[in-house]
C-alpha atoms as a PDB file:
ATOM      1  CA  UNK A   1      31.878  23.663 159.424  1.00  0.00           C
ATOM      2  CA  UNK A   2      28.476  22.368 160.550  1.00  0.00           C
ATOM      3  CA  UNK A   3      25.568  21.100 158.149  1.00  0.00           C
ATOM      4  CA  UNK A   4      23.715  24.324 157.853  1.00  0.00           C
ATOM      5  CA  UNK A   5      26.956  26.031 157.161  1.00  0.00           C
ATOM      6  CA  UNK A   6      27.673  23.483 154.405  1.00  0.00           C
ATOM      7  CA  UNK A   7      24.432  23.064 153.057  1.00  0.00           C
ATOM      8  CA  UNK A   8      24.640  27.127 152.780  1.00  0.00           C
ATOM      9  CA  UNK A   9      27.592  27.128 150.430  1.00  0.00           C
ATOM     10  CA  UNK A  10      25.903  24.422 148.207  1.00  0.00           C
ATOM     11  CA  UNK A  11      22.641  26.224 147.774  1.00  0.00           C
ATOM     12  CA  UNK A  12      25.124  29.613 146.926  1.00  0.00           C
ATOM     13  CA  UNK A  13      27.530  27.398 144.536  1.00  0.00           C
ATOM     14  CA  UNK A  14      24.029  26.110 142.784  1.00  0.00           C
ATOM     15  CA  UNK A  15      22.677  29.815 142.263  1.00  0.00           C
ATOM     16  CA  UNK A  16      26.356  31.203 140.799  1.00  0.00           C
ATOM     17  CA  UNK A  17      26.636  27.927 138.904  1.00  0.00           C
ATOM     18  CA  UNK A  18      24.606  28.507 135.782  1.00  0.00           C
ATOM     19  CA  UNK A  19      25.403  29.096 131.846  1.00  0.00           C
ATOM     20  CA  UNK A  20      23.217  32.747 132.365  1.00  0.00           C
ATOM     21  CA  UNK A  21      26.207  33.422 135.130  1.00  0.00           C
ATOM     22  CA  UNK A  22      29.157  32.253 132.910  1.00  0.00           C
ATOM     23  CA  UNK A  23      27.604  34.491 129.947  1.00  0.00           C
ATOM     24  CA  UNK A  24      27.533  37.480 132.384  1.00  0.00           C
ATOM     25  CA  UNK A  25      31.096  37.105 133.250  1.00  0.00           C
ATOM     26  CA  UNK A  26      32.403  36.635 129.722  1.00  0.00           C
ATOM     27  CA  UNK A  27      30.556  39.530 128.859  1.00  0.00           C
ATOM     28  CA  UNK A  28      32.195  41.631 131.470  1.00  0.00           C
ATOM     29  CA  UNK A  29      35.562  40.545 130.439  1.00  0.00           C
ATOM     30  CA  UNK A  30      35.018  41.484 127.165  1.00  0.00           C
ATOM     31  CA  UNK A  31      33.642  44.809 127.801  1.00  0.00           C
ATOM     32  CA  UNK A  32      36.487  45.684 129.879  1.00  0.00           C
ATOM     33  CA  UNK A  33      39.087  44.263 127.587  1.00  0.00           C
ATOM     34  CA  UNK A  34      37.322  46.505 124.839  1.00  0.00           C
ATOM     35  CA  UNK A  35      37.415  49.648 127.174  1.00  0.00           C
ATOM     36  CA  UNK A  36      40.130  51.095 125.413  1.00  0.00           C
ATOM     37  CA  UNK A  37      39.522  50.807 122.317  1.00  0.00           C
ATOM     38  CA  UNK A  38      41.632  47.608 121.290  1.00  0.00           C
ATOM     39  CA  UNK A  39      41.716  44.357 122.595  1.00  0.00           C
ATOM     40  CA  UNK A  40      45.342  42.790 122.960  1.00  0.00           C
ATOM     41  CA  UNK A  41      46.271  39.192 122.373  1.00  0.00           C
ATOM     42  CA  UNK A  42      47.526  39.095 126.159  1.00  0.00           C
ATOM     43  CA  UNK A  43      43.743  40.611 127.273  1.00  0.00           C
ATOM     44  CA  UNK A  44      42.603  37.320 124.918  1.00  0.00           C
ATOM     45  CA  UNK A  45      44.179  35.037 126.610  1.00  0.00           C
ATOM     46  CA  UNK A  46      43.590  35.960 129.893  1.00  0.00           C
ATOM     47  CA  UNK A  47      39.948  35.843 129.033  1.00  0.00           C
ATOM     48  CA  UNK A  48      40.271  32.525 127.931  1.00  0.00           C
ATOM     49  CA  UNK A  49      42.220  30.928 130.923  1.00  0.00           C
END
């Protein structure tokens, strides 16, 4: 991997490493552990590991 291949995948690691990301993704985990109506202890868990 070169230095403008490297220097690529730190600029996209920088723009998907952000609390307004990790909110987003909680947020779809919880929607789609909600889906059906109930959320299970295992859907919990998985959210939170």
């Amino acid at each position: 991997m070169g230095a403008p291949e490297l220097e690529k995948l730190r600029q996209e690691f920088r723009r998907f490493n952000s609390e307004d990301f990790l909110d987003a993704i909680v947020a779809v985990c919880v929607l789609t552990a909600a889906a059906d109506g109930d959320v299970a202890s295992e859907e919990l868990y998985s959210i939170d590991n």
